[in-house]
Protein backbone atom coordinates (compact mmCIF):
# COMPACT_ATOMS: atom_id res chain seq x y z
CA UNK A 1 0.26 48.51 -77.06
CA UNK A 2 -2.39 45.71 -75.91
CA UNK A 3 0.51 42.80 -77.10
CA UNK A 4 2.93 44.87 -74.19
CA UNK A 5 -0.02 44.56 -71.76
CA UNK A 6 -0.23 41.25 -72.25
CA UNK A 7 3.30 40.22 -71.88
CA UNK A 8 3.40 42.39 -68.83
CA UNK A 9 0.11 41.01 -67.04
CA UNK A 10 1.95 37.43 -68.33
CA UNK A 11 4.96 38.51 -66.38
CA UNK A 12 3.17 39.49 -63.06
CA UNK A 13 1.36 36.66 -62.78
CA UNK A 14 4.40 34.60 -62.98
CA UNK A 15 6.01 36.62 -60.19
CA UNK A 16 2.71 36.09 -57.89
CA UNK A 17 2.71 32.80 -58.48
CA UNK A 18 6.42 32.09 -57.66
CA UNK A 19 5.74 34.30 -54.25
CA UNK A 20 2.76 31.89 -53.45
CA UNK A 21 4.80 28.44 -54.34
CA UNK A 22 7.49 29.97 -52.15
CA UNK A 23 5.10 30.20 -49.62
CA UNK A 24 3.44 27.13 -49.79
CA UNK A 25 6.73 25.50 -49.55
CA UNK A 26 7.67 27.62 -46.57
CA UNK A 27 4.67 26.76 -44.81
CA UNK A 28 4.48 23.05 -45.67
CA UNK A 29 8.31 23.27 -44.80
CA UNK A 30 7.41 24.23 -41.77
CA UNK A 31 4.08 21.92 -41.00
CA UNK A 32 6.30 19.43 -42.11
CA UNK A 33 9.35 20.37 -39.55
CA UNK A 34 6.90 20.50 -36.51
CA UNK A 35 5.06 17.31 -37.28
CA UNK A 36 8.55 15.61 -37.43
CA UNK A 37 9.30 16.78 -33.86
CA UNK A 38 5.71 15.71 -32.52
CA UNK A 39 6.20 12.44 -33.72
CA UNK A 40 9.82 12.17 -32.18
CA UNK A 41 8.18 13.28 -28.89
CA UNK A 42 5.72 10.53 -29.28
CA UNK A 43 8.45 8.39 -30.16
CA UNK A 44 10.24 9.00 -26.64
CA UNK A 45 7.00 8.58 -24.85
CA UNK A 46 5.20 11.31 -24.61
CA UNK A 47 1.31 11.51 -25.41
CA UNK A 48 0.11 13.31 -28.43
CA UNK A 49 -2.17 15.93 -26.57
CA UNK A 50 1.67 16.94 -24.66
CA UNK A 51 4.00 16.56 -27.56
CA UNK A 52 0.82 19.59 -29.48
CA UNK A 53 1.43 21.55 -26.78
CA UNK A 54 5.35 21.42 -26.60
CA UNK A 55 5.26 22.33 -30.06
CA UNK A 56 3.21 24.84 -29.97
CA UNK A 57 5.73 26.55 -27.15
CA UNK A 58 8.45 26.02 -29.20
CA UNK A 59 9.67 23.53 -26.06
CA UNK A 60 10.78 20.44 -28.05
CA UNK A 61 14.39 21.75 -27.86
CA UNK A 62 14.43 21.78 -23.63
CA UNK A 63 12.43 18.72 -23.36
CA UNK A 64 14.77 16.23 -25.76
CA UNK A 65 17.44 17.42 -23.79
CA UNK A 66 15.25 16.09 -20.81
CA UNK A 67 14.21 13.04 -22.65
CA UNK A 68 11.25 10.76 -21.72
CA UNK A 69 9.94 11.93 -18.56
CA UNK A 70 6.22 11.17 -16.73
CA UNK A 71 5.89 14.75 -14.70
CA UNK A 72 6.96 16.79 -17.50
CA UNK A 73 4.20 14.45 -19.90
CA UNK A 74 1.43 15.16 -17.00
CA UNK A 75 2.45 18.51 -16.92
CA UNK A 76 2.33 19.56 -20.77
CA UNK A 77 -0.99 17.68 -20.40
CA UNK A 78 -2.17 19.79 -17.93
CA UNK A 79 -4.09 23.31 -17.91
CA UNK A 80 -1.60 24.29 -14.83
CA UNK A 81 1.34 23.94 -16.87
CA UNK A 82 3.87 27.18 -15.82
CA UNK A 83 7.06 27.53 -18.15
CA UNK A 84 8.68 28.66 -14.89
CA UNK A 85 8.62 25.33 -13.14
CA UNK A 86 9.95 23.16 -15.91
CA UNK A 87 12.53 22.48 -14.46
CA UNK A 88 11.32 21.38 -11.33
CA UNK A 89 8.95 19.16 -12.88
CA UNK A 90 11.77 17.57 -14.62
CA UNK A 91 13.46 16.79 -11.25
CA UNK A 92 10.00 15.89 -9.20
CA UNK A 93 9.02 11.93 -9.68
CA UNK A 94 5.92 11.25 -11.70
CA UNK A 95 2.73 10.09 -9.52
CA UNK A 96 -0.71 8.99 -10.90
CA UNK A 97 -2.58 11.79 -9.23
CA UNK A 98 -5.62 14.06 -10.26
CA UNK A 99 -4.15 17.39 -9.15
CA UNK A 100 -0.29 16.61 -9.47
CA UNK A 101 0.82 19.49 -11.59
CA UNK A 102 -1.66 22.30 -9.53
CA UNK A 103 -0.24 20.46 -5.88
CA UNK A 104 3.34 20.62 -7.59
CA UNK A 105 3.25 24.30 -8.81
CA UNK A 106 1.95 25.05 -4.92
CA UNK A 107 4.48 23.52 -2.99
CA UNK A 108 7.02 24.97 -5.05
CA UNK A 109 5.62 28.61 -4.18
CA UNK A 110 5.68 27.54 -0.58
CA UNK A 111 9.55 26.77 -1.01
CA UNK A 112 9.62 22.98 -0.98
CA UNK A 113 12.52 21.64 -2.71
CA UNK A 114 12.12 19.39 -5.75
CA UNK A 115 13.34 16.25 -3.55
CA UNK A 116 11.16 17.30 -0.64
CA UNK A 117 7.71 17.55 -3.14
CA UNK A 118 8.65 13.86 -4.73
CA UNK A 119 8.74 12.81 -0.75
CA UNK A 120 5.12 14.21 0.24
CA UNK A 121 3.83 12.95 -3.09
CA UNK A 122 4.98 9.43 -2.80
CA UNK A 123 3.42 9.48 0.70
CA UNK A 124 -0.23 9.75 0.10
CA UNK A 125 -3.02 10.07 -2.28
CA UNK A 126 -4.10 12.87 -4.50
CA UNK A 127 -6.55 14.06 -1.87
CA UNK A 128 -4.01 14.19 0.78
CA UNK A 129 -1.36 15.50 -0.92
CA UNK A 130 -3.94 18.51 -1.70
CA UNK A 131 -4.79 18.86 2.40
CA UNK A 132 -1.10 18.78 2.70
CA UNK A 133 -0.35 21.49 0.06
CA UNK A 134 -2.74 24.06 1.65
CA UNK A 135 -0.75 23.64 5.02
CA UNK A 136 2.35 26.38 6.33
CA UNK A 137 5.22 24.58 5.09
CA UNK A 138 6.09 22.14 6.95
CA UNK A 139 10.47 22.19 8.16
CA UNK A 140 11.50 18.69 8.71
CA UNK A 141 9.18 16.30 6.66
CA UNK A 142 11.96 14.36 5.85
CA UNK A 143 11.70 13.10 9.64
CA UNK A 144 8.87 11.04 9.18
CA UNK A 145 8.39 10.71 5.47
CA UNK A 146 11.87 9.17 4.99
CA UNK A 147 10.07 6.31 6.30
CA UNK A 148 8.88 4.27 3.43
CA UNK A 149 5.97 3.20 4.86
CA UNK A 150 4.47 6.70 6.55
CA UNK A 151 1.05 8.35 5.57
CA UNK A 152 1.03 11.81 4.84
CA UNK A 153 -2.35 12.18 6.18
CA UNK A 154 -0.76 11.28 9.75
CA UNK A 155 1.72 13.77 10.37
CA UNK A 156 0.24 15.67 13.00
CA UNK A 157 -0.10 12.36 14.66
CA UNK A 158 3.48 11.60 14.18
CA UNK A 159 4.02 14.77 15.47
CA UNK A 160 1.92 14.45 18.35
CA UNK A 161 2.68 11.03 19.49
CA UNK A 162 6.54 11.72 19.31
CA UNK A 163 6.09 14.62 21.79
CA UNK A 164 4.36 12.20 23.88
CA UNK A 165 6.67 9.21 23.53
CA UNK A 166 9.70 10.84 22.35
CA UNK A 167 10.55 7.85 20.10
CA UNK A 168 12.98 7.90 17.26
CA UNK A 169 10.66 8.64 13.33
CA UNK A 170 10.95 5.19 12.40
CA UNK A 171 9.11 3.85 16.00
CA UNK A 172 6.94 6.84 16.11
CA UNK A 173 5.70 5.76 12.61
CA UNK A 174 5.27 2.49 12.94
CA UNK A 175 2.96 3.12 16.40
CA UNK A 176 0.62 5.40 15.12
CA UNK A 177 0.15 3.54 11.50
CA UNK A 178 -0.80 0.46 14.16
CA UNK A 179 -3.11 2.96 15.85
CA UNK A 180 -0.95 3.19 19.15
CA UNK A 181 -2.08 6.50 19.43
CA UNK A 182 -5.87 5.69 19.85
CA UNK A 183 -7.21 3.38 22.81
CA UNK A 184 -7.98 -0.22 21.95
CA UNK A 185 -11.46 -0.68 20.49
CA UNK A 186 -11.82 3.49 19.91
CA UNK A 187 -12.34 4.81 16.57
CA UNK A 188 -11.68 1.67 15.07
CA UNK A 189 -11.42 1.13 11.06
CA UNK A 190 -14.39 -1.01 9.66
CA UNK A 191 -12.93 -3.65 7.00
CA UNK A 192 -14.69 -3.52 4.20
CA UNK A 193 -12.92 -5.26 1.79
CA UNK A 194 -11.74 -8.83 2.75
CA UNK A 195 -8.31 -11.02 0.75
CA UNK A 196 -6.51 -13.77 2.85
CA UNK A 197 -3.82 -11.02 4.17
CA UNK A 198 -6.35 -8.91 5.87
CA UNK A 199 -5.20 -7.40 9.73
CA UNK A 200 -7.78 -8.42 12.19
CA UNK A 201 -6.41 -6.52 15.30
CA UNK A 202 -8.09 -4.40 18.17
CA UNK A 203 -7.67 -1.35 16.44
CA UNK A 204 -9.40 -3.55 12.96
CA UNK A 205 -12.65 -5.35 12.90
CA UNK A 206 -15.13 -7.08 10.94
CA UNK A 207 -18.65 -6.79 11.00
CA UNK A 208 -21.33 -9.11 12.33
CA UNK A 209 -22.27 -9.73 8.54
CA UNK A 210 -18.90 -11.16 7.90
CA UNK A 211 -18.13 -14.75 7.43
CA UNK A 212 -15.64 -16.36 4.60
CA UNK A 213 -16.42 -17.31 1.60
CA UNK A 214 -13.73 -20.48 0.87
CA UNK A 215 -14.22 -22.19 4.09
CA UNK A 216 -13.42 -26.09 4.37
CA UNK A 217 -13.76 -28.83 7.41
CA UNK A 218 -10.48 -30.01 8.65
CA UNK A 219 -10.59 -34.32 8.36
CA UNK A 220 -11.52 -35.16 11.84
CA UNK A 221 -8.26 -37.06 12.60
CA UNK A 222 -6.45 -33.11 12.38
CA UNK A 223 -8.85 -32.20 14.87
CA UNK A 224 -8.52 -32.47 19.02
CA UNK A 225 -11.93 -33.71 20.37
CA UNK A 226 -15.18 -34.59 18.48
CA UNK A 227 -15.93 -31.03 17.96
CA UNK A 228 -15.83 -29.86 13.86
CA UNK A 229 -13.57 -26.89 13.01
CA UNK A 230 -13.20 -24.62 9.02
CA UNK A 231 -10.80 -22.44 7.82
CA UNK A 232 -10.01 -21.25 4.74
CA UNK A 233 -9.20 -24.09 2.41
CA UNK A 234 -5.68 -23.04 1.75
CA UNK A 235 -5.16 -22.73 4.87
CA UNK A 236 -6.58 -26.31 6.07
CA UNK A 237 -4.47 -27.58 2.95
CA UNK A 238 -1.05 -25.68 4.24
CA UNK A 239 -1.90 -27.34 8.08
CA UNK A 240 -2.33 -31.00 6.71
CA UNK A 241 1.19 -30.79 4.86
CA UNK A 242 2.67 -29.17 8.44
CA UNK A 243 1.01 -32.04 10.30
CA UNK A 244 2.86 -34.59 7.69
CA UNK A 245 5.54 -33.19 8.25
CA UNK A 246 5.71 -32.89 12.08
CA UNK A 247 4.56 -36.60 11.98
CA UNK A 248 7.89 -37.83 10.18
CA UNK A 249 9.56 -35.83 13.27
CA UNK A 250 7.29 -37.97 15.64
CA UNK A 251 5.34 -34.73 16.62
CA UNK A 252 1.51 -34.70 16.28
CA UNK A 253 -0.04 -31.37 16.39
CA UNK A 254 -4.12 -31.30 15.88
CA UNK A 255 -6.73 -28.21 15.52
CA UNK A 256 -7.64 -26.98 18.45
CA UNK A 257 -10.15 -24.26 17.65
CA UNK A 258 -10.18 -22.51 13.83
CA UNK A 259 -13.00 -20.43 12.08
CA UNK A 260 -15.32 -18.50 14.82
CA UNK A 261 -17.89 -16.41 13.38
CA UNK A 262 -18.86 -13.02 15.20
CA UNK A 263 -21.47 -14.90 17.64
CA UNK A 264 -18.75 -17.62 18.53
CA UNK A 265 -16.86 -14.93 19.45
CA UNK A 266 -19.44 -12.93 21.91
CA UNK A 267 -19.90 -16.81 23.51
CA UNK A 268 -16.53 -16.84 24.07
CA UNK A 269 -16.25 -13.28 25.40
CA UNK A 270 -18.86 -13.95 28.05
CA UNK A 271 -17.38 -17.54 29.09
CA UNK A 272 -14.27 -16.29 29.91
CA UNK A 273 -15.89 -12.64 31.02
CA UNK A 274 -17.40 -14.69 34.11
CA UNK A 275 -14.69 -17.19 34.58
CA UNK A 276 -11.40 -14.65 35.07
CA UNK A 277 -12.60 -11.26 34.69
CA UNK A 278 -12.18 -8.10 32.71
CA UNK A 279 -8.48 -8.50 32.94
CA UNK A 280 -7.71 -11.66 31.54
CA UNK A 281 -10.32 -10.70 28.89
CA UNK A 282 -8.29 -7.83 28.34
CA UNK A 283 -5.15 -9.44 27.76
CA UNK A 284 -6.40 -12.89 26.17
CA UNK A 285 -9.38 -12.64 24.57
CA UNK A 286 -10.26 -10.63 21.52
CA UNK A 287 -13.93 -8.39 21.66
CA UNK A 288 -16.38 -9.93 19.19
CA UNK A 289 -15.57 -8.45 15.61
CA UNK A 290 -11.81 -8.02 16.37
CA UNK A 291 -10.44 -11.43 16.68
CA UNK A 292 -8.83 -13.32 13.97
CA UNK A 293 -10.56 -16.88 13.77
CA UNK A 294 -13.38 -14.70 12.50
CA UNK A 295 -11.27 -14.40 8.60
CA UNK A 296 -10.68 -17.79 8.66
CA UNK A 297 -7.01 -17.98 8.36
CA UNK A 298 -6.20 -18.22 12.59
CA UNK A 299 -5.71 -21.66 14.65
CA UNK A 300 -5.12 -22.49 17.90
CA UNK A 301 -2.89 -25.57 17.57
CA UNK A 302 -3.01 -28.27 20.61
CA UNK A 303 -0.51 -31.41 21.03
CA UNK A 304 -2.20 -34.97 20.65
CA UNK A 305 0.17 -35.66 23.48
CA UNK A 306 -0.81 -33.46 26.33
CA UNK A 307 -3.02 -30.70 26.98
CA UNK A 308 -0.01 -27.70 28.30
CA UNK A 309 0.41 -26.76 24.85
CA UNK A 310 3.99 -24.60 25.77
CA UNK A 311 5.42 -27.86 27.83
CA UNK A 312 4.85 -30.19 24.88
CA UNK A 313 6.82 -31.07 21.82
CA UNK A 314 5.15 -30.11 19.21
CA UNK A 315 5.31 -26.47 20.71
CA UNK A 316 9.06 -26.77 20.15
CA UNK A 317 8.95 -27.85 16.69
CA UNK A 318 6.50 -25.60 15.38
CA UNK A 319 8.43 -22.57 16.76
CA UNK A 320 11.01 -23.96 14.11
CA UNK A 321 9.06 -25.14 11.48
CA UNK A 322 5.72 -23.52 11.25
CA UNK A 323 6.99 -20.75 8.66
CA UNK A 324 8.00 -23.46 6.54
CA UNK A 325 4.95 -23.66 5.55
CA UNK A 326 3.23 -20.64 6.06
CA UNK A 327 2.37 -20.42 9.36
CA UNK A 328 3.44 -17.34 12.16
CA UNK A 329 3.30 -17.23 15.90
CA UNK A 330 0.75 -14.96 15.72
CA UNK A 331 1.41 -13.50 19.68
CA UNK A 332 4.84 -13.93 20.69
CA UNK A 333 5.78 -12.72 24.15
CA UNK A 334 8.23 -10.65 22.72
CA UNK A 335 6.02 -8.81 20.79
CA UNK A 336 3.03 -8.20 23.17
CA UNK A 337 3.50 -4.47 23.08
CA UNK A 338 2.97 -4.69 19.87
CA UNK A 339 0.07 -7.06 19.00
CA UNK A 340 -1.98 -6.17 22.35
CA UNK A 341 -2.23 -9.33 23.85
CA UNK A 342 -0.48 -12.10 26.00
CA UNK A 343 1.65 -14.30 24.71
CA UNK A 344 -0.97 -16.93 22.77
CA UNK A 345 1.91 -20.05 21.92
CA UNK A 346 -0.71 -21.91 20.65
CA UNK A 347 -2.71 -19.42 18.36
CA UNK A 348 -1.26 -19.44 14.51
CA UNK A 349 -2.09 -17.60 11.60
CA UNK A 350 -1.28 -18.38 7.95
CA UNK A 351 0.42 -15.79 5.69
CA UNK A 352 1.56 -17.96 3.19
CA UNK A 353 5.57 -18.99 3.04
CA UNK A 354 6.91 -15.99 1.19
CA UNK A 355 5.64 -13.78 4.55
CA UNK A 356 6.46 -16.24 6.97
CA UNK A 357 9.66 -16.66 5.87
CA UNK A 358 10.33 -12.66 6.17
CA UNK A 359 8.38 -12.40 9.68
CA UNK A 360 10.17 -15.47 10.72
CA UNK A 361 13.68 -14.01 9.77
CA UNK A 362 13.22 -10.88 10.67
CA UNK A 363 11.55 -11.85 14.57
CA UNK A 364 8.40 -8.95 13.51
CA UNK A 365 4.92 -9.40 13.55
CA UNK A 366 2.50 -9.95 11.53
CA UNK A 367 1.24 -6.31 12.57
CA UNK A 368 4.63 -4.71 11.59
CA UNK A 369 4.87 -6.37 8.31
CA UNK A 370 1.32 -5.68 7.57
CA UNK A 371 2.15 -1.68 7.86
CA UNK A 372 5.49 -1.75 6.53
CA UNK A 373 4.67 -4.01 3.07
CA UNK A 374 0.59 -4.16 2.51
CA UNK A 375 -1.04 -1.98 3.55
CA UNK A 376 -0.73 0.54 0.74
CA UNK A 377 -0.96 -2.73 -1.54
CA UNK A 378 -4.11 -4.04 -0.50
């Protein structure tokens, strides 16, 4: 009897201990299986803490079939992840925002369509495109925000300045980012940070404190009079080259004014303030602060030859060659709607030759080009 018991406990035991091997093998079949798909997830680009989380809701299937994707990534990353919009997030373009997946899963509740929430996301920054999200919905966005260059933070200005101009998205956009919808010199942006591209203008100023950095004397043979004039130093570089240039042409072109600091400019406020008025002040002269020879990179250009700058020959040949190397007619009559003042044919500014070239081709402004290509750069 005890030699049965034994052979029976013997064959138990073997029994259990198949079940648990079977099990074992299930289970690291199955570890196994799902560690292969994270690492094929990984593999396609998305991050470990996503490719857990796909796993772990049995997703892998829906998102190979997807493939590498940014939005879906942020949005397995995220605690605001909704199986329902999956799709969508597929469809909506990825952008690097705090709150993209919680704006997303909003604006699709209010309606939006996946196109229209890649549009309001690509126009503004994580904190605007949460002010936007809390809005009514908003019916023809695509109006404005078609417009490469629009601000989602401005559309009630768009809005309101169209009614008031009635011009076409494009125009309307362009005016208000160039402040056309505030009075000159009212609520007026500070610039705090300074690079050699920055938009002095009378809707842009610089403080009292600010003065450049790289400044360099122009040789006095570039220069008209005894008086000494800076700029920046690519910028006196870029002027002697033009001047070489316009030489071999038998055109001499000399500094007339360059780098004015903020108290240069109040002198030259008040000189002309008593000599023609408020209204030529208005139209000519830029408020301390808000005109250009205060970054360094603005001249005001005279002939050797004769004093009427716009009668000479060297006015002529800049007009053509200037952009060559990186020089724009900073106020061109054409454009004085646009850059708020009179037509200055004398007063330059240096972009460099890649921008010149474009502004030149393109008969824009320095203003336009600023709001259409840097300003979200910069």
């Amino acid at each position: 009897m005890a030699q049965k018991r034994k052979l029976r406990m013997k064959k138990s035991t073997r029994v259990l201990t198949t079940i648990i091997v079977v099990i074992l093998v299930v289970l690291l079949g199955g570890f196994l299986f799902l560690q292969d798909k994270k690492i094929k997830l990984q593999k396609i680009g998305y991050s470990k803490e996503a490719s857990n989380k796909i796993v772990s809701l049995m997703m892998w299937s829906k998102v190979f079939d997807v493939g590498a994707n940014k939005t879906l990534n942020a949005a397995f990353e995220s605690s605001s992840y909704q199986d329902k919009n999956f799709d969508h997030y597929a469809k909506i373009k990825y952008q690097d925002q705090k709150d993209l997946i919680k704006n997303i899963n909003i604006l699709i509740k209010k309606g939006y369509k996946d196109s229209a929430i890649s549009l309001i996301l690509s126009r503004g920054k994580n904190e605007d495109v949460t002010a936007f999200a809390k809005r009514e919905k908003v019916k023809y966005l695509e109006e404005f925000f078609s417009v490469k260059y629009s601000h989602l933070a401005y559309y009630d200005r768009y809005l309101a300045y169209q009614d008031l101009e009635n011009n076409d998205a494009e125009t309307t956009v362009l005016y208000v980012n160039l402040d056309f919808d505030k009075e000159d010199y009212k609520d007026v942006l500070e610039i705090s940070k300074f690079n050699k591209y920055t938009l002095v203008n009378k809707h842009r100023m610089l403080t009292n404190k600010y003065i450049p950095s790289n400044l360099k004397k122009f040789p006095q043979d570039e220069v008209k009079g005894s008086e000494e004039f800076t700029a920046n130093a690519e910028v006196v570089t870029a002027f002697h080259e033009m001047r070489e240039a316009a030489l071999k042409d038998g055109k001499d072109i000399l500094v007339n004014s360059a780098y004015r600091s903020y108290e240069d400019q109040e002198e030259v406020v008040n000189t002309y303030l008593e000599a023609y008025g408020q209204s030529y002040v208005d139209n000519y002269v830029a408020k301390a602060g808000f005109s250009e020879h205060q970054t360094g990179m603005g001249l005001d250009i005279a002939s050797a030859d004769t004093s009427v700058f716009l009668e000479s020959d060297e006015y002529g040949w800049l007009m053509e060659n200037a952009y060559k190397y990186g020089f724009i007619l900073r106020y061109p009559k054409s454009k004085e709607e646009i850059t708020g003042y009179k037509c200055e044919p004398w007063h330059y500014r240096y972009v460099g030759k890649k921008i010149a070239e474009y502004i030149k081709k393109n008969n824009i402004t320095y203003d336009e080009y600023y709001v259409m290509f840097l300003e979200e750069e910069l």
